[in-house]
C-alpha atoms as a PDB file:
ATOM      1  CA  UNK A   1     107.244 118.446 115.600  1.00  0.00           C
ATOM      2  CA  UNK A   2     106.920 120.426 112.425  1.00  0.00           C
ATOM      3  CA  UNK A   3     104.126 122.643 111.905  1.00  0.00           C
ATOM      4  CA  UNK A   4     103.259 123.318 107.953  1.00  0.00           C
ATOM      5  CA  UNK A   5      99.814 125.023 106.652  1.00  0.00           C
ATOM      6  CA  UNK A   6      97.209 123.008 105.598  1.00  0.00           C
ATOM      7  CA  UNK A   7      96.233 123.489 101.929  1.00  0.00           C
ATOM      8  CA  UNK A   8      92.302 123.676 102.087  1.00  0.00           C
ATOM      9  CA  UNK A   9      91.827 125.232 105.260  1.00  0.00           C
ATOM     10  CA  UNK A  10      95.164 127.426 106.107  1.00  0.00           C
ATOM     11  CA  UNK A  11      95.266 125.880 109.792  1.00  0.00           C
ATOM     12  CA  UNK A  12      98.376 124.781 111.070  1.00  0.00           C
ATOM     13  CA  UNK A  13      98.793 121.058 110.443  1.00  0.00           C
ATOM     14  CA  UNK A  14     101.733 119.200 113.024  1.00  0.00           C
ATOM     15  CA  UNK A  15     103.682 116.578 111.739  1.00  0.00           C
ATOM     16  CA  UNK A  16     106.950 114.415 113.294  1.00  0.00           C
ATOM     17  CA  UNK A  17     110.387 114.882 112.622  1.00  0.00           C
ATOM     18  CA  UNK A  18     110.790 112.003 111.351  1.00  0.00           C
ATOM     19  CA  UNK A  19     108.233 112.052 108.560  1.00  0.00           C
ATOM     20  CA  UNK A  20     109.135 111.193 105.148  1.00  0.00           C
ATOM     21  CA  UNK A  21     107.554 111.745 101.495  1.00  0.00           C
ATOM     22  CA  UNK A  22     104.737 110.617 100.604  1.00  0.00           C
ATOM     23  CA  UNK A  23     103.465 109.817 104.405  1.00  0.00           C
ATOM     24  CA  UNK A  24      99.169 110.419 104.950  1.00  0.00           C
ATOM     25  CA  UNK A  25      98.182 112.924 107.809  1.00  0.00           C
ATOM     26  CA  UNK A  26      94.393 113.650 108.304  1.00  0.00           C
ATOM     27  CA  UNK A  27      93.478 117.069 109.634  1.00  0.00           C
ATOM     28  CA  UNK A  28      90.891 118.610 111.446  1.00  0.00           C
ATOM     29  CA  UNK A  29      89.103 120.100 108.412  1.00  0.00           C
ATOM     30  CA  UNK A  30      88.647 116.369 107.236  1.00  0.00           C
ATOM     31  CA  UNK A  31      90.709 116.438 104.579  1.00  0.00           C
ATOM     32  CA  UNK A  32      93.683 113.442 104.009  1.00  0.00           C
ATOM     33  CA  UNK A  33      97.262 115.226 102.927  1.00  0.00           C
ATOM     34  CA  UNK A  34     100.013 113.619 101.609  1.00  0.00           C
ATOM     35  CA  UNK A  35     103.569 115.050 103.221  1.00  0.00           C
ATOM     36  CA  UNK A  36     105.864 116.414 100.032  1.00  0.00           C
ATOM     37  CA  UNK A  37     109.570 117.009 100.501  1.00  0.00           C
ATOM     38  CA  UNK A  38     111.030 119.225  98.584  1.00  0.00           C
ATOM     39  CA  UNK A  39     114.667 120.742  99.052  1.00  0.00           C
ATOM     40  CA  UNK A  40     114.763 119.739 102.339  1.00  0.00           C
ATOM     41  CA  UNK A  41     111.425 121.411 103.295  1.00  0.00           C
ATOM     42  CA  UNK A  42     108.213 119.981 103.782  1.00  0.00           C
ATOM     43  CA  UNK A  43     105.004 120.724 102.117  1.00  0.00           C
ATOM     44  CA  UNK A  44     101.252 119.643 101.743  1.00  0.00           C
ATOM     45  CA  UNK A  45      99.054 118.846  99.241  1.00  0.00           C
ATOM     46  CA  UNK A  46      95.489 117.242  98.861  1.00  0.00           C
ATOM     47  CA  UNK A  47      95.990 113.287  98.209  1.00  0.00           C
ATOM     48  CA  UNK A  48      93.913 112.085  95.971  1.00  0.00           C
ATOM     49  CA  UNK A  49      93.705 108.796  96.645  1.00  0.00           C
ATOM     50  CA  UNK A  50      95.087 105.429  94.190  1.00  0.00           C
ATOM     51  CA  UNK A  51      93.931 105.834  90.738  1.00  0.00           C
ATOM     52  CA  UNK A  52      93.497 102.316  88.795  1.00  0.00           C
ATOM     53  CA  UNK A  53      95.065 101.673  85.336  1.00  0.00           C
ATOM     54  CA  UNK A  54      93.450  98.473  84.730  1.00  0.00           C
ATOM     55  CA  UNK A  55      96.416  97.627  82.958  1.00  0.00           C
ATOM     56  CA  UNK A  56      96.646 100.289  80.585  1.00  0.00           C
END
């Protein structure tokens, strides 16, 4: 397991080895993350759910 900081709360947050980008994790503070690789190192950040285009 991995451990990275969660963005809202600053609390560790575990994730697999064998994660990849663009996986969901919830966390304790209630919050749903989205797992960012970048240069080989993983970060967080807030996901903010699908946005519609309605075909724009």
């Amino acid at each position: 397991m991995a451990t990275v900081k969660c963005p809202v709360c600053g609390l560790d947050v575990e994730v697999p080895e064998d994660v990849v980008s663009g996986e969901l994790v919830e966390h304790d503070c209630g919050v749903v993350l989205e797992i960012v690789e970048s240069g080989g190192r993983l970060a967080l950040r807030v996901f903010g759910g699908v946005e519609e285009d309605w075909g724009e």
